[in-house]
PDB file of N, CA and C in Angstrom:
ATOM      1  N   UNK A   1       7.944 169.376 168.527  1.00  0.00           N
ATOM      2  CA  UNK A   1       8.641 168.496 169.453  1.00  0.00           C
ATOM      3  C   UNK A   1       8.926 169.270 170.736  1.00  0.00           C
ATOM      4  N   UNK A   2       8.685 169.013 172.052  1.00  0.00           N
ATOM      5  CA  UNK A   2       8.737 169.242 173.430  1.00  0.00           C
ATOM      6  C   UNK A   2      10.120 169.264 174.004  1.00  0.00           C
ATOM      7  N   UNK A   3      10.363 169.583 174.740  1.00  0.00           N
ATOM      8  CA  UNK A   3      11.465 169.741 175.287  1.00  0.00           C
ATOM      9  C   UNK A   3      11.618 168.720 175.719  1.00  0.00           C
ATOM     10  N   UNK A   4      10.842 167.716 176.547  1.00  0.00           N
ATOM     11  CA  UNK A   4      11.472 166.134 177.068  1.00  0.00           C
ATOM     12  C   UNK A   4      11.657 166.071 175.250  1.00  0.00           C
ATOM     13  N   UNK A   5      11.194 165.673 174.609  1.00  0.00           N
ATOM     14  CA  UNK A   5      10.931 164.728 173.508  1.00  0.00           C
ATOM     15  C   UNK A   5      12.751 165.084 173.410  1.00  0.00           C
ATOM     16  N   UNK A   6      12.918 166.210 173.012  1.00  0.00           N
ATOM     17  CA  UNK A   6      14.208 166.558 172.390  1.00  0.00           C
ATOM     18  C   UNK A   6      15.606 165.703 173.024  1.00  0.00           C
ATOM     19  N   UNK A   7      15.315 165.997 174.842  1.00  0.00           N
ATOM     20  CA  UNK A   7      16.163 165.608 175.505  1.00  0.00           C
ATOM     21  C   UNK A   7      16.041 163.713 175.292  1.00  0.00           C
ATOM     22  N   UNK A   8      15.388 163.365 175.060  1.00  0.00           N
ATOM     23  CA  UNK A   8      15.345 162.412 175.122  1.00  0.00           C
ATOM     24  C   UNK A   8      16.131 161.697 173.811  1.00  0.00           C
ATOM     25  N   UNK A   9      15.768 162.175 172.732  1.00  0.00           N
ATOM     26  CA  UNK A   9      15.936 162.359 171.182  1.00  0.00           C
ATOM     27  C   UNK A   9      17.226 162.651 171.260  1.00  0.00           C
ATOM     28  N   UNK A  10      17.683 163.184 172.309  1.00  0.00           N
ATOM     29  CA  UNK A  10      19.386 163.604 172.378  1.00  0.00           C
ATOM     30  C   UNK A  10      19.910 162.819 173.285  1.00  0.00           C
ATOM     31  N   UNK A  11      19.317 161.531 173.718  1.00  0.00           N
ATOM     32  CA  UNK A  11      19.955 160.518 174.945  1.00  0.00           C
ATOM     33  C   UNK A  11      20.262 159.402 173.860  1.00  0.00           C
ATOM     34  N   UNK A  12      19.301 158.745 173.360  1.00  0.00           N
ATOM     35  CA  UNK A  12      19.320 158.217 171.822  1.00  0.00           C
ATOM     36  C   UNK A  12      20.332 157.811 171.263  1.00  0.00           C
ATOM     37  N   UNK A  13      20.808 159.876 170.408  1.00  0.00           N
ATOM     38  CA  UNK A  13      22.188 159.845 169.507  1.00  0.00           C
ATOM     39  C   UNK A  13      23.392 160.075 170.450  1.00  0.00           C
ATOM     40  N   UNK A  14      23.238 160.626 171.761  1.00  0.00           N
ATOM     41  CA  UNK A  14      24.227 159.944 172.615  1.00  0.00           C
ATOM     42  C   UNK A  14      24.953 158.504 172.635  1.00  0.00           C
ATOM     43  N   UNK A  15      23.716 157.663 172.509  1.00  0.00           N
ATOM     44  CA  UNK A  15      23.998 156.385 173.065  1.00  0.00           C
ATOM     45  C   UNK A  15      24.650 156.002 171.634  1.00  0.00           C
ATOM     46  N   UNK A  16      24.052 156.319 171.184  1.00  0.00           N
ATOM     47  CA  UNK A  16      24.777 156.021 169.102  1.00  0.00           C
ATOM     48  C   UNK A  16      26.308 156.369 169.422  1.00  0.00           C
ATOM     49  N   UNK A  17      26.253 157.475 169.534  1.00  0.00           N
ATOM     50  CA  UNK A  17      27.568 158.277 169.380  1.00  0.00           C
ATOM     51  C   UNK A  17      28.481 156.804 170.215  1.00  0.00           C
ATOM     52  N   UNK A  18      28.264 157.082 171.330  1.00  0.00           N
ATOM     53  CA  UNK A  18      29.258 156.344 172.218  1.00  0.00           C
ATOM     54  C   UNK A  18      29.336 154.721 171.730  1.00  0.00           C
ATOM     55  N   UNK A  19      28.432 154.384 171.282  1.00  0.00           N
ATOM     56  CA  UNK A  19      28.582 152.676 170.886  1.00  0.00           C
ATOM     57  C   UNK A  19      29.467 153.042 169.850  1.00  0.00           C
ATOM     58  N   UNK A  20      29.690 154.028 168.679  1.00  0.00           N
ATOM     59  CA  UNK A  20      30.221 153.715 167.612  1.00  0.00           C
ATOM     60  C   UNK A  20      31.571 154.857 167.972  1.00  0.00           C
ATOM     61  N   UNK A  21      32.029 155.231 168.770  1.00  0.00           N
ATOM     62  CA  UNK A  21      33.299 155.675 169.285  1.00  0.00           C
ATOM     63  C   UNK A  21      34.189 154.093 170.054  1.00  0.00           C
ATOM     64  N   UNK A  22      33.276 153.452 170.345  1.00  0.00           N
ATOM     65  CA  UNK A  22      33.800 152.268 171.048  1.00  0.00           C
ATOM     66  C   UNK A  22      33.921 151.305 170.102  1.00  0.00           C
ATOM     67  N   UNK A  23      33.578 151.869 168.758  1.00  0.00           N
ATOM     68  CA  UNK A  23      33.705 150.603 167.770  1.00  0.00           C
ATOM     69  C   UNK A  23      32.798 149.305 168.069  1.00  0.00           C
ATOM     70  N   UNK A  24      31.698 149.130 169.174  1.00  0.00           N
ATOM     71  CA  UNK A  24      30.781 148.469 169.463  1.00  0.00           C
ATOM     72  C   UNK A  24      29.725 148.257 168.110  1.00  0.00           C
ATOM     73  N   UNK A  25      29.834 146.888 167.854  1.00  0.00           N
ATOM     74  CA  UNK A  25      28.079 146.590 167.226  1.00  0.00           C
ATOM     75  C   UNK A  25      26.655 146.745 168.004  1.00  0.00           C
ATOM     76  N   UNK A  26      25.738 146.920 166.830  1.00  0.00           N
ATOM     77  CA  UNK A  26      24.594 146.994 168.132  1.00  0.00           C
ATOM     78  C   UNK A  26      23.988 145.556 168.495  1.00  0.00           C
ATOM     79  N   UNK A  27      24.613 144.716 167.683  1.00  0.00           N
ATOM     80  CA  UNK A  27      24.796 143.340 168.124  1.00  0.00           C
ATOM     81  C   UNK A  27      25.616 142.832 169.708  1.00  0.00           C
ATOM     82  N   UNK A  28      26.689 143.650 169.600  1.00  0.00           N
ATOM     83  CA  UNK A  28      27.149 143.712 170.806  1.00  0.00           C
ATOM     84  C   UNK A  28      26.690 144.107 172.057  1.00  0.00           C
ATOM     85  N   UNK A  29      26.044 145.302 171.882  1.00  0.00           N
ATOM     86  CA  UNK A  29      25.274 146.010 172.955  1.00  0.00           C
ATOM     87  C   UNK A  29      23.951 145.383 172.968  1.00  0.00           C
ATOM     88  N   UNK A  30      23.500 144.493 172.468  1.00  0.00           N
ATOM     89  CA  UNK A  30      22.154 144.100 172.574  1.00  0.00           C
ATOM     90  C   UNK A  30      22.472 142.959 173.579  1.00  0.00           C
ATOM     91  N   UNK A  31      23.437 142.324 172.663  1.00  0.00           N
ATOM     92  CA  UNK A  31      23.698 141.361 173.900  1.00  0.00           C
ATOM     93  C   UNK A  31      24.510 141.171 175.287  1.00  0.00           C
ATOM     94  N   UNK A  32      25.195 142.774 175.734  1.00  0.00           N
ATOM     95  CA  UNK A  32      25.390 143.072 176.889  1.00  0.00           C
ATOM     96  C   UNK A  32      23.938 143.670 177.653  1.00  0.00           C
ATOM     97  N   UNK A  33      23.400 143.973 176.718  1.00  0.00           N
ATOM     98  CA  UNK A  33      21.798 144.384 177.637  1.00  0.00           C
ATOM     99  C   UNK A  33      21.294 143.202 177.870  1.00  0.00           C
ATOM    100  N   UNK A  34      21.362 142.329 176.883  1.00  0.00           N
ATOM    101  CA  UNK A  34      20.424 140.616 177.357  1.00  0.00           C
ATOM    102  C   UNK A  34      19.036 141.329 176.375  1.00  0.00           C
ATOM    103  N   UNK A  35      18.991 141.902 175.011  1.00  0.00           N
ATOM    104  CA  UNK A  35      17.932 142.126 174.701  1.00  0.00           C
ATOM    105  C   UNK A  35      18.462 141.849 173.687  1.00  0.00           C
ATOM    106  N   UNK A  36      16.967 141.803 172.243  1.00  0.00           N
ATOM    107  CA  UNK A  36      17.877 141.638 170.761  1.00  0.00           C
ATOM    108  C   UNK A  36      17.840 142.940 169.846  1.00  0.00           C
ATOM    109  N   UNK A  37      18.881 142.771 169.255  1.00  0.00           N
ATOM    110  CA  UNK A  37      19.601 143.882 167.943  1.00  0.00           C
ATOM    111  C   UNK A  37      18.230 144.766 167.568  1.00  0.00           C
ATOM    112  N   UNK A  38      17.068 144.105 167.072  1.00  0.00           N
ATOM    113  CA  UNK A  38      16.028 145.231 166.694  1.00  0.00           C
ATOM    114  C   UNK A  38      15.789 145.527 168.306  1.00  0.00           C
ATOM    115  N   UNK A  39      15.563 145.602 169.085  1.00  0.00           N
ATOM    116  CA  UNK A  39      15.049 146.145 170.298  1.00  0.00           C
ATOM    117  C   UNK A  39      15.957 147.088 170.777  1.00  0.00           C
ATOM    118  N   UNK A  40      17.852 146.733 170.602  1.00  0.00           N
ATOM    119  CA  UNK A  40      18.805 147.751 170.521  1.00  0.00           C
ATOM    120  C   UNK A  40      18.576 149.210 169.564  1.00  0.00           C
ATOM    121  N   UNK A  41      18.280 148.473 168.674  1.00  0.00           N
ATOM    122  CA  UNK A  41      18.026 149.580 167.330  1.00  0.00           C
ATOM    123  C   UNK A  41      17.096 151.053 168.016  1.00  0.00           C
ATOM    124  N   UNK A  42      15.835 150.214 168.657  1.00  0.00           N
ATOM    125  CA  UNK A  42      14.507 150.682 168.600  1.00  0.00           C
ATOM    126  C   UNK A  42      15.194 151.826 170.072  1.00  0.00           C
ATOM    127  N   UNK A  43      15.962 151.334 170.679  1.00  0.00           N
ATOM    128  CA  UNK A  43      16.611 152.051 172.098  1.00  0.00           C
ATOM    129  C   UNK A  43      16.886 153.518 171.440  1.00  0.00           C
ATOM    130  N   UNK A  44      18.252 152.929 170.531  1.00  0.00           N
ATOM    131  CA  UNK A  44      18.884 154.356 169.552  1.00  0.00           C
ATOM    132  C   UNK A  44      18.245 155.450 168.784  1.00  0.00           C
ATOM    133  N   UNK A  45      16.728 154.666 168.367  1.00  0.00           N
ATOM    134  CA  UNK A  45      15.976 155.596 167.865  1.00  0.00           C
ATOM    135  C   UNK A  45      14.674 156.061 168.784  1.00  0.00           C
ATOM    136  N   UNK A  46      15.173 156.088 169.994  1.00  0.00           N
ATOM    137  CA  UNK A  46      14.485 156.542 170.740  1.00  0.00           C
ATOM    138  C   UNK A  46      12.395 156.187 170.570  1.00  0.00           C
ATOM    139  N   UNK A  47      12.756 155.145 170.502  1.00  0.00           N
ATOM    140  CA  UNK A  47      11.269 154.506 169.779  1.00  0.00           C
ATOM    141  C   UNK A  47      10.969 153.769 171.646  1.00  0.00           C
ATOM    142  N   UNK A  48      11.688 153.458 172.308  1.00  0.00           N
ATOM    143  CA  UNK A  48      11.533 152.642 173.867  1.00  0.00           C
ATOM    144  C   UNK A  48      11.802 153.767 174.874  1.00  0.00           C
ATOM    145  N   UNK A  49      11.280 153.521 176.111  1.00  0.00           N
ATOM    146  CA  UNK A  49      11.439 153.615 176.912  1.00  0.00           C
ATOM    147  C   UNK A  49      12.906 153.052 177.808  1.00  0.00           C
ATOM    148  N   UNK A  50      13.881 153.720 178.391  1.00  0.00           N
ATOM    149  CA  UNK A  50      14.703 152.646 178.979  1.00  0.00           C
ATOM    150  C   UNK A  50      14.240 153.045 180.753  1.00  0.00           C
ATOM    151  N   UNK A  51      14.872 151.744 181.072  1.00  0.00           N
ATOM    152  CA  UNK A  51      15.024 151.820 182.344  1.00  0.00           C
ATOM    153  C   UNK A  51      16.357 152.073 182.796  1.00  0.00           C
ATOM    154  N   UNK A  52      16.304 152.757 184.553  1.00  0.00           N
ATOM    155  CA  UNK A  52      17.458 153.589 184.944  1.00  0.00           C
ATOM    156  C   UNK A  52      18.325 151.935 184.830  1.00  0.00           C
ATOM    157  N   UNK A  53      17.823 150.884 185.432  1.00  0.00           N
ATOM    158  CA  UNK A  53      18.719 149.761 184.981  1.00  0.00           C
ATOM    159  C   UNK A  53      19.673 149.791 183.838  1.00  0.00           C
ATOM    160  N   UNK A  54      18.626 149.811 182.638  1.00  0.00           N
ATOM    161  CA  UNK A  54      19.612 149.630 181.343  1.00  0.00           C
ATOM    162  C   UNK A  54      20.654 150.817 181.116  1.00  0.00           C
ATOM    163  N   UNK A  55      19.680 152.131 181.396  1.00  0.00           N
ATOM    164  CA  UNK A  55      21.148 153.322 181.362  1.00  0.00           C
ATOM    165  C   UNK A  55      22.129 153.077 182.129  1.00  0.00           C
ATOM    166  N   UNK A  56      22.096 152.575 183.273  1.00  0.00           N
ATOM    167  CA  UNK A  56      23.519 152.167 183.953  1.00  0.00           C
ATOM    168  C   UNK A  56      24.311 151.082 183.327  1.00  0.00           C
ATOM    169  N   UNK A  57      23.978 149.932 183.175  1.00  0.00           N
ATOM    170  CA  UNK A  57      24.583 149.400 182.592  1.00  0.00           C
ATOM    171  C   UNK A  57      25.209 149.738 181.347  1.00  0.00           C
ATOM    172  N   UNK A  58      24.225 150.345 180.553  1.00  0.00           N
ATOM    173  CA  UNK A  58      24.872 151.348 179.106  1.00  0.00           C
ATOM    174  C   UNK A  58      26.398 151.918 179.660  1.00  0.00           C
ATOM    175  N   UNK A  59      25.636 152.764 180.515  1.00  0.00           N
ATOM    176  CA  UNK A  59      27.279 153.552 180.742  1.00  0.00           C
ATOM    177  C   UNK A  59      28.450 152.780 181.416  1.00  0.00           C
ATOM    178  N   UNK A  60      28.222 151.857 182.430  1.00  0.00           N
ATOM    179  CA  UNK A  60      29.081 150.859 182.663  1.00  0.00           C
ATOM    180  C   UNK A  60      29.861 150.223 181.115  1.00  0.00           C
ATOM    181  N   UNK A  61      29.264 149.761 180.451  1.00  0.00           N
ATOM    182  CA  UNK A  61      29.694 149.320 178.835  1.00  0.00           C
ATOM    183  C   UNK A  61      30.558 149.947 178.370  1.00  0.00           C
ATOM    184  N   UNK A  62      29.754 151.666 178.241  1.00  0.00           N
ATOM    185  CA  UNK A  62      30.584 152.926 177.208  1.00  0.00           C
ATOM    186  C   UNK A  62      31.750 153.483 178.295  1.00  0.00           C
ATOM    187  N   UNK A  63      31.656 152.908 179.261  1.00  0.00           N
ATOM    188  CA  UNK A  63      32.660 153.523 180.894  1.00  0.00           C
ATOM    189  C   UNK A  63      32.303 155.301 181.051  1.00  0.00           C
ATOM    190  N   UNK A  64      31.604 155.981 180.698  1.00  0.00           N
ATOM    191  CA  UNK A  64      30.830 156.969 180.862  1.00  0.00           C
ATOM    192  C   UNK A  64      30.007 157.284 182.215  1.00  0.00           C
ATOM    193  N   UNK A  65      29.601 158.340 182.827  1.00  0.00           N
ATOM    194  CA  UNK A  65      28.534 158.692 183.638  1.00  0.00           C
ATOM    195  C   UNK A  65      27.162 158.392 183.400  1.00  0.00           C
ATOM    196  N   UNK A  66      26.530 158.007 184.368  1.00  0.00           N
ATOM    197  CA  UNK A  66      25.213 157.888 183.738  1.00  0.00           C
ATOM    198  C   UNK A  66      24.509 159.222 183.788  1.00  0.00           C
ATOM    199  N   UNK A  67      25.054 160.274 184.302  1.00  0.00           N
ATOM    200  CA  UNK A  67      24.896 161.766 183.936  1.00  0.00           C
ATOM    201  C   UNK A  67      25.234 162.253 182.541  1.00  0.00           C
ATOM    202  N   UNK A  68      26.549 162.096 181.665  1.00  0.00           N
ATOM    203  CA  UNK A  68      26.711 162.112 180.599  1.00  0.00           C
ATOM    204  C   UNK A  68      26.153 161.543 179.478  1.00  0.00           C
ATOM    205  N   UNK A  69      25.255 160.682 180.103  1.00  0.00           N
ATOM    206  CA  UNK A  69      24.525 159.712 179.099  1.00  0.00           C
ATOM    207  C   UNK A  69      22.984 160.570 178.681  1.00  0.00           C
ATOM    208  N   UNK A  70      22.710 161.007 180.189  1.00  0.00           N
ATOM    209  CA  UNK A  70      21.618 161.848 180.236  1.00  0.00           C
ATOM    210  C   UNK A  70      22.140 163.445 180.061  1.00  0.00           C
ATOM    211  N   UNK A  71      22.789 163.890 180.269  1.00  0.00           N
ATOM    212  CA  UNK A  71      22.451 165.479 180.047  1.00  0.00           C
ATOM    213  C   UNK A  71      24.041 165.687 178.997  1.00  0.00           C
ATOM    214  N   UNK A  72      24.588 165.039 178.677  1.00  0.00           N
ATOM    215  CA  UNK A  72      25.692 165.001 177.412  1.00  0.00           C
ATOM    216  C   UNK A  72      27.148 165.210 178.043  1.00  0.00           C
ATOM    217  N   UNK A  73      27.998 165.204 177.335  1.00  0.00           N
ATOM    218  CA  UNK A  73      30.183 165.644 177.625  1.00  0.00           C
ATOM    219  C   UNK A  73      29.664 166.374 178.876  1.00  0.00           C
ATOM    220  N   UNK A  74      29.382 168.034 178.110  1.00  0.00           N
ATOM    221  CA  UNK A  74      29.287 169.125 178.982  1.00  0.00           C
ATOM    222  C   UNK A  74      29.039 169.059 180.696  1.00  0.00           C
ATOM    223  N   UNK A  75      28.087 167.818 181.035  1.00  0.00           N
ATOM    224  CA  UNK A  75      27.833 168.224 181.909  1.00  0.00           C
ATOM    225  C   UNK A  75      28.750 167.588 183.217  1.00  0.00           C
ATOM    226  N   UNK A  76      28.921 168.442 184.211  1.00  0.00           N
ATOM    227  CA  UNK A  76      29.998 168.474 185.100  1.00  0.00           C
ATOM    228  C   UNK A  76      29.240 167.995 186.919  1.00  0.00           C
ATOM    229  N   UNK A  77      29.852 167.099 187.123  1.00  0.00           N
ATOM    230  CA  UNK A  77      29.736 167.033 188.265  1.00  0.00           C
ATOM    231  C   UNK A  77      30.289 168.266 189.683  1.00  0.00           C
ATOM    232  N   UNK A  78      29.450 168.194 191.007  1.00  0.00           N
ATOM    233  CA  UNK A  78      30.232 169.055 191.666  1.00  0.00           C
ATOM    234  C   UNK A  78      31.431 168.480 191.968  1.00  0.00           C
ATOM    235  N   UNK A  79      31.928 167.521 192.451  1.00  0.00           N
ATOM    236  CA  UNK A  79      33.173 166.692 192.828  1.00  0.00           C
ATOM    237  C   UNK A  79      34.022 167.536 190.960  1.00  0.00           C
ATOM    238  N   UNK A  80      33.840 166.869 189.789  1.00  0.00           N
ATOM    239  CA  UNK A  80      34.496 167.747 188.472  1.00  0.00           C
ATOM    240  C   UNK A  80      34.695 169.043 188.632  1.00  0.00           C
ATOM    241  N   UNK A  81      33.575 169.737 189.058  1.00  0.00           N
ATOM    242  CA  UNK A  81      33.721 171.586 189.266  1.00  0.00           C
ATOM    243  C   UNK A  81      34.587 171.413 190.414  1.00  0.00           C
ATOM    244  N   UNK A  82      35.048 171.007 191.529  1.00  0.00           N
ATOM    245  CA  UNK A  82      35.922 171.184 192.673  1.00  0.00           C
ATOM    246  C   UNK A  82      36.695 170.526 192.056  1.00  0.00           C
ATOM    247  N   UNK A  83      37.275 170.015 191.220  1.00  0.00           N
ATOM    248  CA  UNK A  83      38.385 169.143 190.885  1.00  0.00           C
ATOM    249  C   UNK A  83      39.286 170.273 190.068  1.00  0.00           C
ATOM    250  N   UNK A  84      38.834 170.786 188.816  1.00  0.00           N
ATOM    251  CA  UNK A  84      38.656 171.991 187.722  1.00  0.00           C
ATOM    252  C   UNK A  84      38.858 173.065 188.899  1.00  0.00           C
ATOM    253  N   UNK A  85      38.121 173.983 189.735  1.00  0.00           N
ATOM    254  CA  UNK A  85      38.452 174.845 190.253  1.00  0.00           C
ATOM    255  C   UNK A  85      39.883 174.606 191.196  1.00  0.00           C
ATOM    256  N   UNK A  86      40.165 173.551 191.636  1.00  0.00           N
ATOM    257  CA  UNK A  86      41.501 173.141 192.572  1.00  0.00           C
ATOM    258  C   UNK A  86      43.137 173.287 191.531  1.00  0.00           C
ATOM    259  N   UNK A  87      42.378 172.549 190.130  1.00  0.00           N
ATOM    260  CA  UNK A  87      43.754 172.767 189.536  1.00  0.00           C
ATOM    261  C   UNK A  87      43.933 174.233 188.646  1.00  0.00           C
ATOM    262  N   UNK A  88      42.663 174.961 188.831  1.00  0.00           N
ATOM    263  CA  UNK A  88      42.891 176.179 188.061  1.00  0.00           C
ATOM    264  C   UNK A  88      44.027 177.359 189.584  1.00  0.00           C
ATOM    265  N   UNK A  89      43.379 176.797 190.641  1.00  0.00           N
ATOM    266  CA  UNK A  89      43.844 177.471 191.438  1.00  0.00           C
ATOM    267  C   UNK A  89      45.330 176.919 191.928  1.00  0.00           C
ATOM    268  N   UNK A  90      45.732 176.137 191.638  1.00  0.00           N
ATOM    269  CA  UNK A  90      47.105 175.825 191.439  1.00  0.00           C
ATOM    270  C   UNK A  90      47.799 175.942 190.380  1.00  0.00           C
ATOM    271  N   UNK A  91      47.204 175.737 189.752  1.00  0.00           N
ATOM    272  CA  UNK A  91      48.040 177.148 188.196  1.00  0.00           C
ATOM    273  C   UNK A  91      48.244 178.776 188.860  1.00  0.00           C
ATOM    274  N   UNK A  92      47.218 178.879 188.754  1.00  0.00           N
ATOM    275  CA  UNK A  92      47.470 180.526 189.769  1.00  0.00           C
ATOM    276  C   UNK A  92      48.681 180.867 190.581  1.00  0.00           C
ATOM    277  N   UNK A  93      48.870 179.767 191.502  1.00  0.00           N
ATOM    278  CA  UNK A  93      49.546 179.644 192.440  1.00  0.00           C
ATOM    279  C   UNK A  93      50.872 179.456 192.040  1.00  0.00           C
ATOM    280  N   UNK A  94      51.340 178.554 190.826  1.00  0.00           N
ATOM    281  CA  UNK A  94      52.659 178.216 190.140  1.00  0.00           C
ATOM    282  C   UNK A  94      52.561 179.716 189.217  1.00  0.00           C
ATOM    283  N   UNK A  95      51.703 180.668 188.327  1.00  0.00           N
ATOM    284  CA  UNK A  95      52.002 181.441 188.329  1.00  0.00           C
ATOM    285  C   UNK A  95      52.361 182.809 188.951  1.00  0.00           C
ATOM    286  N   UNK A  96      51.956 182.638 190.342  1.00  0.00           N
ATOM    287  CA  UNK A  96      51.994 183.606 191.236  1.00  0.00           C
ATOM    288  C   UNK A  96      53.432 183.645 191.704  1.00  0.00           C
ATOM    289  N   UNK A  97      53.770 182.500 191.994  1.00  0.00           N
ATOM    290  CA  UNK A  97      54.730 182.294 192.596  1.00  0.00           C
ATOM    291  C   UNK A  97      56.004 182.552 191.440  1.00  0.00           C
ATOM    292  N   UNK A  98      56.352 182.536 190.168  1.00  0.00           N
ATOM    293  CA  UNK A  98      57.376 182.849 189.034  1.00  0.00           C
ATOM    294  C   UNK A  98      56.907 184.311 188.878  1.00  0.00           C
ATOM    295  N   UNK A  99      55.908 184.598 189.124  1.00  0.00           N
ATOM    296  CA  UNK A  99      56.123 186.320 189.279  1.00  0.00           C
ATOM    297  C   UNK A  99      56.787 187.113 190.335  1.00  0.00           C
ATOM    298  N   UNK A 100      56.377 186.132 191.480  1.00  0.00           N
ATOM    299  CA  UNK A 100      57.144 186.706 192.587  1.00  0.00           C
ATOM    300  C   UNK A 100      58.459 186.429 193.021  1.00  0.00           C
ATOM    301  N   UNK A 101      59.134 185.680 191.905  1.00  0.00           N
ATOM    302  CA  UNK A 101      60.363 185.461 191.737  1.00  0.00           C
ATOM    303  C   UNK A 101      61.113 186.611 191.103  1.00  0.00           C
ATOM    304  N   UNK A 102      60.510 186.973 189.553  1.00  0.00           N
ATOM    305  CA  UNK A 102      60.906 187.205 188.707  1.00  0.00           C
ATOM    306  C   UNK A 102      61.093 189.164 189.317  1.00  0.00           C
ATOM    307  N   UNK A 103      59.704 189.171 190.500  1.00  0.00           N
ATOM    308  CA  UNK A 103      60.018 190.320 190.960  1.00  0.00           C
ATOM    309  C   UNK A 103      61.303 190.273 191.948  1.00  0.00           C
ATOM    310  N   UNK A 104      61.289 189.904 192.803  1.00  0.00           N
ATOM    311  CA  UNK A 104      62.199 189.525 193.805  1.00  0.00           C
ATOM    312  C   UNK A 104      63.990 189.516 192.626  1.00  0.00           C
ATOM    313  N   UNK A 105      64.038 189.090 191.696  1.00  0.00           N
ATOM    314  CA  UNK A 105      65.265 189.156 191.345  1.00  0.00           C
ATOM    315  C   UNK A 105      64.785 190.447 191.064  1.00  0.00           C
ATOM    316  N   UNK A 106      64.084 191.316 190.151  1.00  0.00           N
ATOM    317  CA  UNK A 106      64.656 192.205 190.048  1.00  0.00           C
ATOM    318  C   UNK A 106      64.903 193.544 190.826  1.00  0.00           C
ATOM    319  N   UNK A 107      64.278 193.055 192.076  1.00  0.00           N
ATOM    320  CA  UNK A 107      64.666 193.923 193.010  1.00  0.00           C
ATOM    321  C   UNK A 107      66.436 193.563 193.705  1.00  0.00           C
ATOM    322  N   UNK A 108      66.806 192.349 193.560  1.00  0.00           N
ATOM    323  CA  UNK A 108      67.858 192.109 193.828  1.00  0.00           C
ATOM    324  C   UNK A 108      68.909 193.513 192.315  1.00  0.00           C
ATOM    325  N   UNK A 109      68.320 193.153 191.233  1.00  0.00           N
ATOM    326  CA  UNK A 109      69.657 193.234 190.661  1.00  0.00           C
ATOM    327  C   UNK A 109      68.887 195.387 191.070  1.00  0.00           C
ATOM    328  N   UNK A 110      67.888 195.360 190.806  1.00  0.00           N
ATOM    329  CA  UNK A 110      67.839 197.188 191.094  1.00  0.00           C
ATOM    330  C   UNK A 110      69.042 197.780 192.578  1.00  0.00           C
ATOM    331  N   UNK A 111      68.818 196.678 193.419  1.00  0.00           N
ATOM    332  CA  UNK A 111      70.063 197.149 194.705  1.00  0.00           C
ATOM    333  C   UNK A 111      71.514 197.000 194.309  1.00  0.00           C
ATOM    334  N   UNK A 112      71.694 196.338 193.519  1.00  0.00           N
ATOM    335  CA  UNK A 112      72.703 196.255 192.786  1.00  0.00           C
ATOM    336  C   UNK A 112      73.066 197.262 192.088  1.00  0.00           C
ATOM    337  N   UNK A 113      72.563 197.808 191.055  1.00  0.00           N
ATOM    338  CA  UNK A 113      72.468 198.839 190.864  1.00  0.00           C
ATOM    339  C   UNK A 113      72.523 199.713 191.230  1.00  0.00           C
ATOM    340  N   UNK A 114      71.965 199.875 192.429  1.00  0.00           N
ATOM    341  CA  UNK A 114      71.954 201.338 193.225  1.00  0.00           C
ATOM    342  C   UNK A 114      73.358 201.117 194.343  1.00  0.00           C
ATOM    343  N   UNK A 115      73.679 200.143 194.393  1.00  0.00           N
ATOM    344  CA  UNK A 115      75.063 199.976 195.117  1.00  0.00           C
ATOM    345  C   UNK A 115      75.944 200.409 194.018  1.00  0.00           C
ATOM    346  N   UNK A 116      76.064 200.194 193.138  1.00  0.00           N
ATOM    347  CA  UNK A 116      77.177 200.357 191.816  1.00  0.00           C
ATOM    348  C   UNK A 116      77.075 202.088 191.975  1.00  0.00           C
ATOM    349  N   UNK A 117      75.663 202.181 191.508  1.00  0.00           N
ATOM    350  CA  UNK A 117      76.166 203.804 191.473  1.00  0.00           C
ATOM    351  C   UNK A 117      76.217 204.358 192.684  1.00  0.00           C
ATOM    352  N   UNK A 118      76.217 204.300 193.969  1.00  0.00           N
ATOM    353  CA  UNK A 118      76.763 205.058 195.022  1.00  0.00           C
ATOM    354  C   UNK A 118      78.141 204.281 195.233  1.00  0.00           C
ATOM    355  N   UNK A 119      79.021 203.694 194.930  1.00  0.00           N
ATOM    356  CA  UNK A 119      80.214 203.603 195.027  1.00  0.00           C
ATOM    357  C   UNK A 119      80.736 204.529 194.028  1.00  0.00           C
ATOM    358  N   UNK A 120      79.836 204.689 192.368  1.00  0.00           N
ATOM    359  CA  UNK A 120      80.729 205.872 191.656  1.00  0.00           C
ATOM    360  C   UNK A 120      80.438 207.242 192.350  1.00  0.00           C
ATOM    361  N   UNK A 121      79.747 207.585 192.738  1.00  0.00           N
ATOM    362  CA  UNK A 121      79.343 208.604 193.643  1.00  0.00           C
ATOM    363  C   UNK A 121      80.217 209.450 195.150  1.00  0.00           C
ATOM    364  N   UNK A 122      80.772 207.674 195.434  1.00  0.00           N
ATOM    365  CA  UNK A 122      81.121 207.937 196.539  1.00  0.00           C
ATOM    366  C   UNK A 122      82.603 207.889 196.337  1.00  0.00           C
ATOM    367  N   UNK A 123      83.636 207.718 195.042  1.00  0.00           N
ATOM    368  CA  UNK A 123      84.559 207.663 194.414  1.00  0.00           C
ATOM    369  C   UNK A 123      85.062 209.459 194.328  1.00  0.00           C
ATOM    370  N   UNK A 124      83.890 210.260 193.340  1.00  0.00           N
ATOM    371  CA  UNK A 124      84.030 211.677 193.447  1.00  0.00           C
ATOM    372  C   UNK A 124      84.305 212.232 194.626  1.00  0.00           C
TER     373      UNK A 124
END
C-alpha cells in the first residue's frame, strides 16, 4: 500500500471516527450528502472517490476543518500556530511578571533587614 493509498485509507476512518463521535447514522450522513447509505458506506471504506464538494460539506456536518478531515486532529493551522504561540507567550508574561514580584518583595524585605541591623549597629 502507497503512501496516497494510506492517506487516503486514513481520510475514510477519519470520516468514521467523526460520524460516530457525533452519534450520526450513516443513514444520516447519506442523506445530508443527498446520496444513499451503501454509497455512504462505500465513502467510509474508502472504495469512492470524493469530491472537494462532499469533503466540505462532510466537515460542515462533523463542524470540523476540512484540513482535519484531510491530514487528521494534529494538524494545525498558521492562524492555530499564532493563536498557541500568543497564549504561550502570555503565560510567560503572567509568569514573568509573579517572579518579578516575588523578587521585588524580597528585595523590599532584604532592605529591611539591612535597616534593622544597622540601627542595632548603630545602637552600640
Amino acid at each position: 500500500m502507497g503512501k496516497t493509498e494510506k492517506q487516503l485509507k486514513q481520510i475514510g476512518l477519519r470520516l468514521k471516527s467523526y460520524r460516530e463521535l457525533k452519534g450520526f447514522s450513516q443513514d444520516y450522513m447519506a442523506s445530508k450528502l443527498n446520496i444513499s447509505s451503501s454509497a455512504y458506506s462505500r465513502i467510509e471504506r474508502n472504495e469512492v472517490n470524493l469530491t472537494l464538494g462532499k469533503l466540505m460539506l462532510m466537515a460542515e456536518v462533523f463542524n470540523v476543518s476540512l484540513e482535519q478531515i484531510i491530514f487528521g486532529d494534529d494538524y494545525k493551522t498558521d492562524a492555530m500556530l499564532a493563536e498557541e504561540n500568543e497564549s504561550e507567550y502570555k503565560l510567560k508574561l503572567i509568569e514573568s511578571s509573579k517572579l518579578l514580584k516575588a523578587y521585588q518583595d524580597q528585595i523590599e524585605m532584604l532592605k529591611e533587614q539591612v535597616d534593622y541591623l544597622k540601627g542595632i549597629i548603630n545602637k552600640k
